[in-house]
N, C-alpha and C. Protein backbone atom coordinates (compact mmCIF):
# COMPACT_ATOMS: atom_id res chain seq x y z
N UNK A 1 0.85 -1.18 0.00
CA UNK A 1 0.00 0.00 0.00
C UNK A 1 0.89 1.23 0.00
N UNK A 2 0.73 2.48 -1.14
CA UNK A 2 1.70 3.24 -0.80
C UNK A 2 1.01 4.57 0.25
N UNK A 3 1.76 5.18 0.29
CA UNK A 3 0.95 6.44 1.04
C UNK A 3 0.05 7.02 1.02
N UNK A 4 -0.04 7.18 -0.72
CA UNK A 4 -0.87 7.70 -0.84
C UNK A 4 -2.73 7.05 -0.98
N UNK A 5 -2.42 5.97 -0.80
CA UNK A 5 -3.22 5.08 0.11
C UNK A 5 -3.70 5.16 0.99
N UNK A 6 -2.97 4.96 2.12
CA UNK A 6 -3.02 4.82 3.28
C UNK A 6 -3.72 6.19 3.84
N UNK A 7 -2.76 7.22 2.96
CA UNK A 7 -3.53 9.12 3.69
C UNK A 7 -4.91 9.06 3.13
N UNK A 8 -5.42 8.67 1.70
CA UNK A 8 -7.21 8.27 1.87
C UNK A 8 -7.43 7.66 2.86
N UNK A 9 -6.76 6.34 2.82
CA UNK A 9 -7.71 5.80 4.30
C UNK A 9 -8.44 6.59 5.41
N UNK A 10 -6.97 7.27 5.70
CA UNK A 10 -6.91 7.86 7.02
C UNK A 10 -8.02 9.23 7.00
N UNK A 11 -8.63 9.63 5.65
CA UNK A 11 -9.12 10.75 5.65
C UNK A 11 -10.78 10.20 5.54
N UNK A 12 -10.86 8.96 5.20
CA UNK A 12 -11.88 8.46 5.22
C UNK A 12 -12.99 8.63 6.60
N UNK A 13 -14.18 9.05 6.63
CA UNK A 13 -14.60 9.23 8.04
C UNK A 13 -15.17 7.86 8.74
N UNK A 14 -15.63 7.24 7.78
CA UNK A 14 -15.81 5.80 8.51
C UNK A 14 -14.65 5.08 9.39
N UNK A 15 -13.21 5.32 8.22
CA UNK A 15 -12.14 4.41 9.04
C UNK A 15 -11.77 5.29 10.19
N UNK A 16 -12.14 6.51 10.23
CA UNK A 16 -11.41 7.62 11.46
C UNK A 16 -12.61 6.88 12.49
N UNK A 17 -13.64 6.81 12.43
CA UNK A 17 -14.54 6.43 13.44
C UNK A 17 -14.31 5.23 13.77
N UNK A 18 -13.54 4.08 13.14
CA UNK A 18 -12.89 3.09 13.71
C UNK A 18 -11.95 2.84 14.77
N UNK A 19 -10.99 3.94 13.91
CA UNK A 19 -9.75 4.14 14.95
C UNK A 19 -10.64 4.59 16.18
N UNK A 20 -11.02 5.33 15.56
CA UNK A 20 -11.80 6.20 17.38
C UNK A 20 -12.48 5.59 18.27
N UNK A 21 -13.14 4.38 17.75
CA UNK A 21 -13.55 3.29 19.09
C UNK A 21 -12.32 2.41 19.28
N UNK A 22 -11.71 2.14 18.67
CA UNK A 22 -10.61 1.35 18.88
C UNK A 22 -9.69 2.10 19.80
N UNK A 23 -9.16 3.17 20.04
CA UNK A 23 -8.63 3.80 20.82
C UNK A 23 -9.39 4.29 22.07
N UNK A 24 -10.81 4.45 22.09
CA UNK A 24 -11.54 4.61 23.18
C UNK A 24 -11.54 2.99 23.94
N UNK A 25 -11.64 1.82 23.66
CA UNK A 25 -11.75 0.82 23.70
C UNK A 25 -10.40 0.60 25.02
N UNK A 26 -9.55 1.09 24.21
CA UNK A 26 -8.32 0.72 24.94
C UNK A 26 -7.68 1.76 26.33
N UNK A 27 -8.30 2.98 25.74
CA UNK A 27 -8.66 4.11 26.70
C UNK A 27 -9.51 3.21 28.11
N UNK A 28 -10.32 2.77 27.74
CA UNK A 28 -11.01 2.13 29.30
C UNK A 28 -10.41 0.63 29.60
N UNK A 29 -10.17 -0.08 28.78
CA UNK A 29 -9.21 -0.80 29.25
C UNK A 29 -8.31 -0.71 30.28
N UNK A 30 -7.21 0.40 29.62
CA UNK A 30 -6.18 0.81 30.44
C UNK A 30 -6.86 1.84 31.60
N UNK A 31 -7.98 2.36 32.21
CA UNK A 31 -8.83 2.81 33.03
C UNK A 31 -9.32 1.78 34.00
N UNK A 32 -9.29 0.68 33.20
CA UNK A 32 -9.82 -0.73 33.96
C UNK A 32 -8.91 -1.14 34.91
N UNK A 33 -7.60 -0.96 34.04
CA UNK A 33 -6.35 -1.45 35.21
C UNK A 33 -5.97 -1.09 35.77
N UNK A 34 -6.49 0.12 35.72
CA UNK A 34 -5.63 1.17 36.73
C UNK A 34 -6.67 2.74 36.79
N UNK A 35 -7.87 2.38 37.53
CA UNK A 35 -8.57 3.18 37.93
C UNK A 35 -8.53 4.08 38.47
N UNK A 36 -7.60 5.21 38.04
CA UNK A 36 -6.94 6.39 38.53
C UNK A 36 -7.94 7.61 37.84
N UNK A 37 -8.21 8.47 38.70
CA UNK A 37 -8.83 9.46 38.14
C UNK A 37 -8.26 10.29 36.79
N UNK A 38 -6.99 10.39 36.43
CA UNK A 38 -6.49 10.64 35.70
C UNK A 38 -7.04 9.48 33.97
N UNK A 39 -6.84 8.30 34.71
CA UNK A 39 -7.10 7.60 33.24
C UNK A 39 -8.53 7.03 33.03
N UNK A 40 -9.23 7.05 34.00
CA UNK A 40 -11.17 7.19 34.19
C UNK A 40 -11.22 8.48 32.83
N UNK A 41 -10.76 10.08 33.26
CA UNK A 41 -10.77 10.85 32.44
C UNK A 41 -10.50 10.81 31.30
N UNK A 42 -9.29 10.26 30.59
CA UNK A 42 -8.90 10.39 29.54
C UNK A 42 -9.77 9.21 29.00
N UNK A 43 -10.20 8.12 29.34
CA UNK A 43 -11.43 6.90 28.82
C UNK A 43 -12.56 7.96 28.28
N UNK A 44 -12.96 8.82 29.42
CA UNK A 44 -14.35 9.76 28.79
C UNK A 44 -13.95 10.21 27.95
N UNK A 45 -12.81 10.98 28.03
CA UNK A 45 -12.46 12.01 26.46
C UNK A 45 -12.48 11.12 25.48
N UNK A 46 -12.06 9.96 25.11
CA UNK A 46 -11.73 9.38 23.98
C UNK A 46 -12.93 8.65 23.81
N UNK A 47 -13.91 8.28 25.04
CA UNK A 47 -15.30 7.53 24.65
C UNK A 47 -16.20 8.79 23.71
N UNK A 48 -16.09 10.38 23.98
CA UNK A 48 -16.49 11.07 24.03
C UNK A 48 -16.22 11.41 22.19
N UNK A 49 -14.73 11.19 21.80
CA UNK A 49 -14.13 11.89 20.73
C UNK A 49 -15.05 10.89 19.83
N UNK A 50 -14.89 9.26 20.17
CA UNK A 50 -15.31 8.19 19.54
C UNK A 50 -16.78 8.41 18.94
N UNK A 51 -18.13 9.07 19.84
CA UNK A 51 -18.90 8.78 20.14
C UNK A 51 -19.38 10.30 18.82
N UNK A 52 -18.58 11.13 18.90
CA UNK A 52 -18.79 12.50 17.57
C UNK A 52 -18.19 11.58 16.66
N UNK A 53 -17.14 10.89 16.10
CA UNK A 53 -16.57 10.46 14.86
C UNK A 53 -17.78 9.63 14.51
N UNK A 54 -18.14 9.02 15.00
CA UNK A 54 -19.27 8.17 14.71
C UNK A 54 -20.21 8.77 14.09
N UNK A 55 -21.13 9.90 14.83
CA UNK A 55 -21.94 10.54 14.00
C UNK A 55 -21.53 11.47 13.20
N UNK A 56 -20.17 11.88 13.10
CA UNK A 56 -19.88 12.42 11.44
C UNK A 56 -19.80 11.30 10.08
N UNK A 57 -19.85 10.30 10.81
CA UNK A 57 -19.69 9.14 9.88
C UNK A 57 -20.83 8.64 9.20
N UNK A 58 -21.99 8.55 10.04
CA UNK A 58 -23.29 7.85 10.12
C UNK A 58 -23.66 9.00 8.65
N UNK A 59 -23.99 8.10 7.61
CA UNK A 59 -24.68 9.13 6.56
C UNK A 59 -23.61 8.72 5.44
N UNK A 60 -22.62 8.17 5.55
CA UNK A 60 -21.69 7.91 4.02
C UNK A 60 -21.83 6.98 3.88
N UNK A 61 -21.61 6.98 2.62
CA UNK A 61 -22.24 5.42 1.34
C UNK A 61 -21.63 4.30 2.08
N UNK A 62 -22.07 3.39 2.35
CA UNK A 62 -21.47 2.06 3.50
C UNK A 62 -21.08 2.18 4.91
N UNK A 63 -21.83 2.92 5.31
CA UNK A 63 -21.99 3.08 6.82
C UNK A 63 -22.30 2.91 7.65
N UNK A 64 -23.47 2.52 7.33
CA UNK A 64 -24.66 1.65 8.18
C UNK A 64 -23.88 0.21 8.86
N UNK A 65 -23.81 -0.45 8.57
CA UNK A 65 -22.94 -1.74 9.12
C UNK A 65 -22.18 -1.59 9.88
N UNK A 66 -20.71 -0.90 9.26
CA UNK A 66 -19.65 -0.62 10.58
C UNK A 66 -20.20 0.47 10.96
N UNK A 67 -20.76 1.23 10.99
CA UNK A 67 -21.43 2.44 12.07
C UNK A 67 -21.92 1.74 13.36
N UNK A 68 -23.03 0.85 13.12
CA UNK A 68 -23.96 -0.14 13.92
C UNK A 68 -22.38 -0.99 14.51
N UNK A 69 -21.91 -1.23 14.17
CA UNK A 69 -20.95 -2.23 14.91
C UNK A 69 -19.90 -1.35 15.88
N UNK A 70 -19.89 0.03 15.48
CA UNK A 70 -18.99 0.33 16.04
C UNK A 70 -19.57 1.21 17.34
N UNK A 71 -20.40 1.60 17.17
CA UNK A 71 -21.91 1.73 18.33
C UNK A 71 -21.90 1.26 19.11
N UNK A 72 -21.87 -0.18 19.18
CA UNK A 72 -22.19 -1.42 20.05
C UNK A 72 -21.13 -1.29 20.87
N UNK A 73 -20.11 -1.41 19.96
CA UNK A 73 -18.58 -1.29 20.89
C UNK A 73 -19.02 -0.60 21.69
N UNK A 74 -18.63 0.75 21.13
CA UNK A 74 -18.76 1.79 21.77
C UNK A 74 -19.51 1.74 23.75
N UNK A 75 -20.94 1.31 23.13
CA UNK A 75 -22.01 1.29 23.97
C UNK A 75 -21.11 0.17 25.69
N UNK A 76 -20.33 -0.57 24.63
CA UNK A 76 -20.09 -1.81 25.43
C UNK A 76 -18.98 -1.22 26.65
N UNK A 77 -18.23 0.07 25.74
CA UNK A 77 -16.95 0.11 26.80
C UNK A 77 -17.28 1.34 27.56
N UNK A 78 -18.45 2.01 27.23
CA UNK A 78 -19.08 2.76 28.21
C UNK A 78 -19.31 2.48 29.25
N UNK A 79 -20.63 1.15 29.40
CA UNK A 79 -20.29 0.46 30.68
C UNK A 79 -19.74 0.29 31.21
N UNK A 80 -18.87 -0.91 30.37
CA UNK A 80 -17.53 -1.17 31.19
C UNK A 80 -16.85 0.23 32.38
N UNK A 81 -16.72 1.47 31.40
CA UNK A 81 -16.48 2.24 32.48
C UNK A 81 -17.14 3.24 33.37
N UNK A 82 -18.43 3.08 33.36
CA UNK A 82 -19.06 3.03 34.42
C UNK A 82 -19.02 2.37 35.47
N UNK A 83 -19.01 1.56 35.51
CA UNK A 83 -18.37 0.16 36.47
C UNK A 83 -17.13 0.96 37.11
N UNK A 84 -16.21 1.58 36.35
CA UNK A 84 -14.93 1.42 37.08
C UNK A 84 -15.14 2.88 37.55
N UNK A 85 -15.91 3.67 37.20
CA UNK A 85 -15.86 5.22 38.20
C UNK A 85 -16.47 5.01 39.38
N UNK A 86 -15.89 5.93 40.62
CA UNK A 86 -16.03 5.71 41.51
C UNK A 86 -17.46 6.45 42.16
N UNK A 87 -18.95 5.59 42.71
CA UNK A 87 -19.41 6.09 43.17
C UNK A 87 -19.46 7.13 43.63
N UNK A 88 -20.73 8.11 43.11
CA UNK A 88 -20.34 9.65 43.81
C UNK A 88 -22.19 9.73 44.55
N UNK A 89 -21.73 9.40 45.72
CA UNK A 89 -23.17 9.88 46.69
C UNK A 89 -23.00 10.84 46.98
């Protein structure tokens, strides 16, 4: 693949909304292991960045599918870090 490849890819909004759950994904992961207020935060920002790429995405020709899949994720590692923030009574 040459570059100039790869820089469509990358400009593509579907595959940017990939990366962006994929990096939110790992964002709460690493929040999971180490439930520090510091990396709880940076999980929201990147659940947060994930969660706009998505709906700039939703609406281009083949979207529907990985949009819906990447949603789910999404939806999935939200929980997940809910779970790991710390009760606030």
């Amino acid at each position: 693949m040459s570059r100039y490849d790869s820089s469509l890819q990358s400009q593509n909004p579907i595959s940017q909304a990939q990366n962006s759950v994929e990096k939110a994904h790992h964002a709460v992961t690493q929040a999971q292991s180490h439930p520090t207020a510091q990396m709880i935060e940076q999980a929201e920002t990147a659940v947060d960045k994930a969660q706009r790429s998505i709906v700039q995405a939703v609406g281009h020709e083949h979207a529907e599918q990985p949009m819906q899949l990447a949603q789910e994720s999404l939806a999935e590692d939200q929980a997940a870090l809910q779970s790991v923030k710390p009760s606030q009574s």
